[in-house]
N, C-alpha and C. Protein backbone atom coordinates (compact mmCIF):
# COMPACT_ATOMS: atom_id res chain seq x y z
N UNK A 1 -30.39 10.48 -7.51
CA UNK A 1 -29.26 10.58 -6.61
C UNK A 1 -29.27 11.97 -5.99
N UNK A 2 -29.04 12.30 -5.11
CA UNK A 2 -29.08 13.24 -4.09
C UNK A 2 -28.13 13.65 -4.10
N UNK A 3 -27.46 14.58 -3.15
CA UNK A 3 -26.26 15.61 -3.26
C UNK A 3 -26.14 16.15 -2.00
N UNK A 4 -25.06 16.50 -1.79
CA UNK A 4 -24.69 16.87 -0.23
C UNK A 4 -23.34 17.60 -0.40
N UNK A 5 -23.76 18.83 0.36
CA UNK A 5 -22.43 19.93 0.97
C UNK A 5 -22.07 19.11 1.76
N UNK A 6 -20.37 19.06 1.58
CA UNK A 6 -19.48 18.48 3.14
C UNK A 6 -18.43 20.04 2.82
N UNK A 7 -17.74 20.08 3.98
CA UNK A 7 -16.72 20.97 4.29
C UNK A 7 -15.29 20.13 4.27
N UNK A 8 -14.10 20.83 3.82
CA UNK A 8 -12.72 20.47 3.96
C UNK A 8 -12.17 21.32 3.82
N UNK A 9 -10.60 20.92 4.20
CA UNK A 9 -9.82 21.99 4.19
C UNK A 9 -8.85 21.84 3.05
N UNK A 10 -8.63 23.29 2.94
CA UNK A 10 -8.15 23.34 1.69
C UNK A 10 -6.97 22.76 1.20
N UNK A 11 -6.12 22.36 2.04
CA UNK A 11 -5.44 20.93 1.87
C UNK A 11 -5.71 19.44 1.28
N UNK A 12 -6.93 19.49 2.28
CA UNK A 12 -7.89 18.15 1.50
C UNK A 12 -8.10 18.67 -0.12
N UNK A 13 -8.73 19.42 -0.24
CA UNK A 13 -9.08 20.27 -1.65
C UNK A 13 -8.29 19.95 -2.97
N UNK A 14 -6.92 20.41 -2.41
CA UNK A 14 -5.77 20.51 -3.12
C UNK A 14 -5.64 19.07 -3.22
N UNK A 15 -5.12 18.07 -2.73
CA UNK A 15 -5.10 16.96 -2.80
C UNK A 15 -6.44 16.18 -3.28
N UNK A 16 -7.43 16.28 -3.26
CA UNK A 16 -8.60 15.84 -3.92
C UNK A 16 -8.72 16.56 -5.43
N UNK A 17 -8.20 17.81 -6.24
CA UNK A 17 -8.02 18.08 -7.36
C UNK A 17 -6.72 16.96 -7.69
N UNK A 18 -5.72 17.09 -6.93
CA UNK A 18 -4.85 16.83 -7.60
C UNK A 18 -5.02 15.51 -8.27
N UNK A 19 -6.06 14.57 -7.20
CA UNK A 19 -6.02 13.14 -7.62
C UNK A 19 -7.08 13.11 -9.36
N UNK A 20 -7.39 14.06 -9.12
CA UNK A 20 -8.58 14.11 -10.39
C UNK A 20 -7.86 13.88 -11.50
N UNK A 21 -8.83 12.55 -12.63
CA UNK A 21 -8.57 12.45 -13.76
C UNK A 21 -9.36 13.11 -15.13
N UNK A 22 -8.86 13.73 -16.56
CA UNK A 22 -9.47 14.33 -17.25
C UNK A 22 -10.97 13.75 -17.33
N UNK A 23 -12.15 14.76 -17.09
CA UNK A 23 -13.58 14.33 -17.44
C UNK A 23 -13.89 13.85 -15.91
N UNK A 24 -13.23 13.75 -15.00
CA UNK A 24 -13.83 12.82 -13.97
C UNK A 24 -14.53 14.16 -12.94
N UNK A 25 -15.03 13.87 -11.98
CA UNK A 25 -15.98 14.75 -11.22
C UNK A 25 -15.40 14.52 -9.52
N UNK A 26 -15.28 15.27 -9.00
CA UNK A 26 -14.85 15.32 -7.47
C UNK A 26 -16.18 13.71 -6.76
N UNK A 27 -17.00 13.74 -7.25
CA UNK A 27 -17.76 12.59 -6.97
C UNK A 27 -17.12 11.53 -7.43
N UNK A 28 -16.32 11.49 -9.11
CA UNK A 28 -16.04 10.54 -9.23
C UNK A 28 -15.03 9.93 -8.61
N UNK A 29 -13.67 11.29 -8.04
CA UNK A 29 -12.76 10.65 -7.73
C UNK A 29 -12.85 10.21 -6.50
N UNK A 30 -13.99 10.80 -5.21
CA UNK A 30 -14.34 10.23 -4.36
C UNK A 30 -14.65 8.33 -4.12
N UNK A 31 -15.76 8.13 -5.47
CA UNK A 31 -15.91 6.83 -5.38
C UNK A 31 -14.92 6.24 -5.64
N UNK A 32 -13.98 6.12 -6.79
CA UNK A 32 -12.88 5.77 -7.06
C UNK A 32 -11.97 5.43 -6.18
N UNK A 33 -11.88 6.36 -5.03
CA UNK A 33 -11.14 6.07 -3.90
C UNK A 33 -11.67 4.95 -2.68
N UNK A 34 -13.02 5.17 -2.53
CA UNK A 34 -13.56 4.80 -1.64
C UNK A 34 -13.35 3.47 -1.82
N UNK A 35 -13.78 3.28 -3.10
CA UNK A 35 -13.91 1.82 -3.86
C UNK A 35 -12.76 0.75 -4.26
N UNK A 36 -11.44 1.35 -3.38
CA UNK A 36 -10.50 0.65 -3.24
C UNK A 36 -10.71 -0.40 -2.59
N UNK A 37 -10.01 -1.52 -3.77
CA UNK A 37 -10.45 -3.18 -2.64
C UNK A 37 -9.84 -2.84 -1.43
N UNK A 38 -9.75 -4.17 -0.65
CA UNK A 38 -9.01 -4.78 0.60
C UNK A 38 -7.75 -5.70 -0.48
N UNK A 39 -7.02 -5.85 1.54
CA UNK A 39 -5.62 -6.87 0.57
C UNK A 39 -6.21 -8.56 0.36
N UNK A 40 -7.51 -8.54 0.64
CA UNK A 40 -8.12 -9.47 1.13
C UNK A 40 -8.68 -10.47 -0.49
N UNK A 41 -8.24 -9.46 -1.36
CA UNK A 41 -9.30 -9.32 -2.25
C UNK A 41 -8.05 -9.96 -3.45
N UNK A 42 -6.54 -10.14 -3.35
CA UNK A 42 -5.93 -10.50 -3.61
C UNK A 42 -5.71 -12.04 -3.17
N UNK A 43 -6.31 -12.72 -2.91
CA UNK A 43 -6.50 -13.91 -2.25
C UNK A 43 -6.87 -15.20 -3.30
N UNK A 44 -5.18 -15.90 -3.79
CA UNK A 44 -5.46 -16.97 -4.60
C UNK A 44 -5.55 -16.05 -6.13
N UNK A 45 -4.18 -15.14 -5.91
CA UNK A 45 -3.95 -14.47 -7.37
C UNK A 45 -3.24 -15.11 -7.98
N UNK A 46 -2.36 -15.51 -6.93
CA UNK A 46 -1.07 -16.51 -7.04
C UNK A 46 -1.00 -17.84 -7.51
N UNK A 47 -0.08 -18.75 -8.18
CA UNK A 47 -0.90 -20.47 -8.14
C UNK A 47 0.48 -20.75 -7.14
N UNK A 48 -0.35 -22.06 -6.68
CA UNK A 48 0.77 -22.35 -5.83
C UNK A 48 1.95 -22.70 -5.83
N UNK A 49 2.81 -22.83 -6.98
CA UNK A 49 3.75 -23.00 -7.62
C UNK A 49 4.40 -20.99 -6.88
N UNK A 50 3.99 -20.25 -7.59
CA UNK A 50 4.29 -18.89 -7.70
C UNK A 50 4.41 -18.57 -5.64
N UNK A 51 3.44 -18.82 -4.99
CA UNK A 51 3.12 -18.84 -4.25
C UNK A 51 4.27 -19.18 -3.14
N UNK A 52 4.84 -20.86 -3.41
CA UNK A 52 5.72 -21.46 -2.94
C UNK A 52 7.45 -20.46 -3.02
N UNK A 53 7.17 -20.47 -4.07
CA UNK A 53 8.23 -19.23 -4.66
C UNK A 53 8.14 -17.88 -3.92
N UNK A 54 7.50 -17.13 -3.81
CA UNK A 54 7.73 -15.74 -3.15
C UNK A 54 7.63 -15.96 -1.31
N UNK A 55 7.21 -17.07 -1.12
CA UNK A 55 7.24 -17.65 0.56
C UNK A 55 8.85 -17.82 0.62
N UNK A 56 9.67 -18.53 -0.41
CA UNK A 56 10.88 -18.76 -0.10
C UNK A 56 11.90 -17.56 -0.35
N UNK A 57 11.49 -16.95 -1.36
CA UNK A 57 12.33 -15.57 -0.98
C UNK A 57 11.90 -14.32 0.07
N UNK A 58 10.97 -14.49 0.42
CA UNK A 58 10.65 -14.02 1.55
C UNK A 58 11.29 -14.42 2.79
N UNK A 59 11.45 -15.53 3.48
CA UNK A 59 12.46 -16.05 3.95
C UNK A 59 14.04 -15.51 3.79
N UNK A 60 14.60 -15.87 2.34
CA UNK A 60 15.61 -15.41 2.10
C UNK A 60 16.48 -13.92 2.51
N UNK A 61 15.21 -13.15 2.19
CA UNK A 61 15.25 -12.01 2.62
C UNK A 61 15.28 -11.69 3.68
N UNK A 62 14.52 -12.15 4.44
CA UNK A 62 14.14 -11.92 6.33
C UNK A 62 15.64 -12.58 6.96
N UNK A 63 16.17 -13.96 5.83
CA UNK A 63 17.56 -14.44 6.88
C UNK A 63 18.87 -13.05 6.66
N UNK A 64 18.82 -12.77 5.88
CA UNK A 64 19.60 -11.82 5.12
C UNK A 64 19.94 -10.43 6.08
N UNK A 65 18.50 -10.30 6.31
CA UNK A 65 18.14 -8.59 7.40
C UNK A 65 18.53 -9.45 8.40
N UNK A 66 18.28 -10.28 8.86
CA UNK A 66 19.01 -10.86 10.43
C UNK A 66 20.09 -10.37 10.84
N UNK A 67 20.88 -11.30 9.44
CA UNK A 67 22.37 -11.23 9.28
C UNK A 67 22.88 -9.62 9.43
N UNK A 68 22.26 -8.95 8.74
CA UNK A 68 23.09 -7.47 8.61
C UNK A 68 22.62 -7.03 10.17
N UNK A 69 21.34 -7.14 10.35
CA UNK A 69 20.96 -6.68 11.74
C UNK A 69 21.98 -7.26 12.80
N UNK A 70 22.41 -8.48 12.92
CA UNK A 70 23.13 -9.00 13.95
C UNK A 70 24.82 -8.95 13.88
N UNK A 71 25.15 -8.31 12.39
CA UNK A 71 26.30 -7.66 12.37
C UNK A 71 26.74 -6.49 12.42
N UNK A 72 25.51 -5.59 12.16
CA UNK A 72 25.61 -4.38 12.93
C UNK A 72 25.19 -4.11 14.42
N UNK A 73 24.40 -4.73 15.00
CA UNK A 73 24.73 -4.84 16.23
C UNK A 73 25.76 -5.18 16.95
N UNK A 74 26.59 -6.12 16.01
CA UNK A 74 27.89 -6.82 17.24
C UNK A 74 29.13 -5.68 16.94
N UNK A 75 28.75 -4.70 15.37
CA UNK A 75 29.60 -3.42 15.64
C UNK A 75 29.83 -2.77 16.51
N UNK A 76 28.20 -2.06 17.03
CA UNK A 76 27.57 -1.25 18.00
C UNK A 76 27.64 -1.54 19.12
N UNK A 77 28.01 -2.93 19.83
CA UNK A 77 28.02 -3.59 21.20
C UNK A 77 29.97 -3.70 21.32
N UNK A 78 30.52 -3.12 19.97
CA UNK A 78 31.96 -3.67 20.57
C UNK A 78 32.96 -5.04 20.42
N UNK A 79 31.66 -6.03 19.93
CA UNK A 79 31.63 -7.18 19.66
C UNK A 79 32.82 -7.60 18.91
């Protein structure tokens, strides 16, 4: 494996120690990061039972923000 100088700023720096875990290596926490799945990768975690379920409170939720959204607007309009 090979090795390579890159440059950052010492911001990056600071935040790249900070993420570091005991024993791990600025390489490691690099890969570690890099090597973050996709949301893609969560696909069929769910069964469809569970699935059906968080679709409907999702909904629930979205009618809910309507509601407050379209009653604070009819505050704001005078309504």
């Amino acid at each position: 494996m090979g090795t390579r100088n890159i440059s950052i700023s010492d911001e990056a720096y600071i935040k790249l120690a900070a993420l570091k875990e005991p024993g791990e290596s600025f390489t490691d926490v690099i890969n570690r990061l890099a090597g973050k799945g996709s949301i893609l990768d969560l696909a069929g975690i769910l069964s469809p039972k569970q699935a059906a379920e968080l679709r409907s409170k999702v909904r629930e939720v979205r009618a809910m923000s309507r509601m407050r959204l379209n009653k604070t607007a009819g505050r704001m309009s005078g309504s």
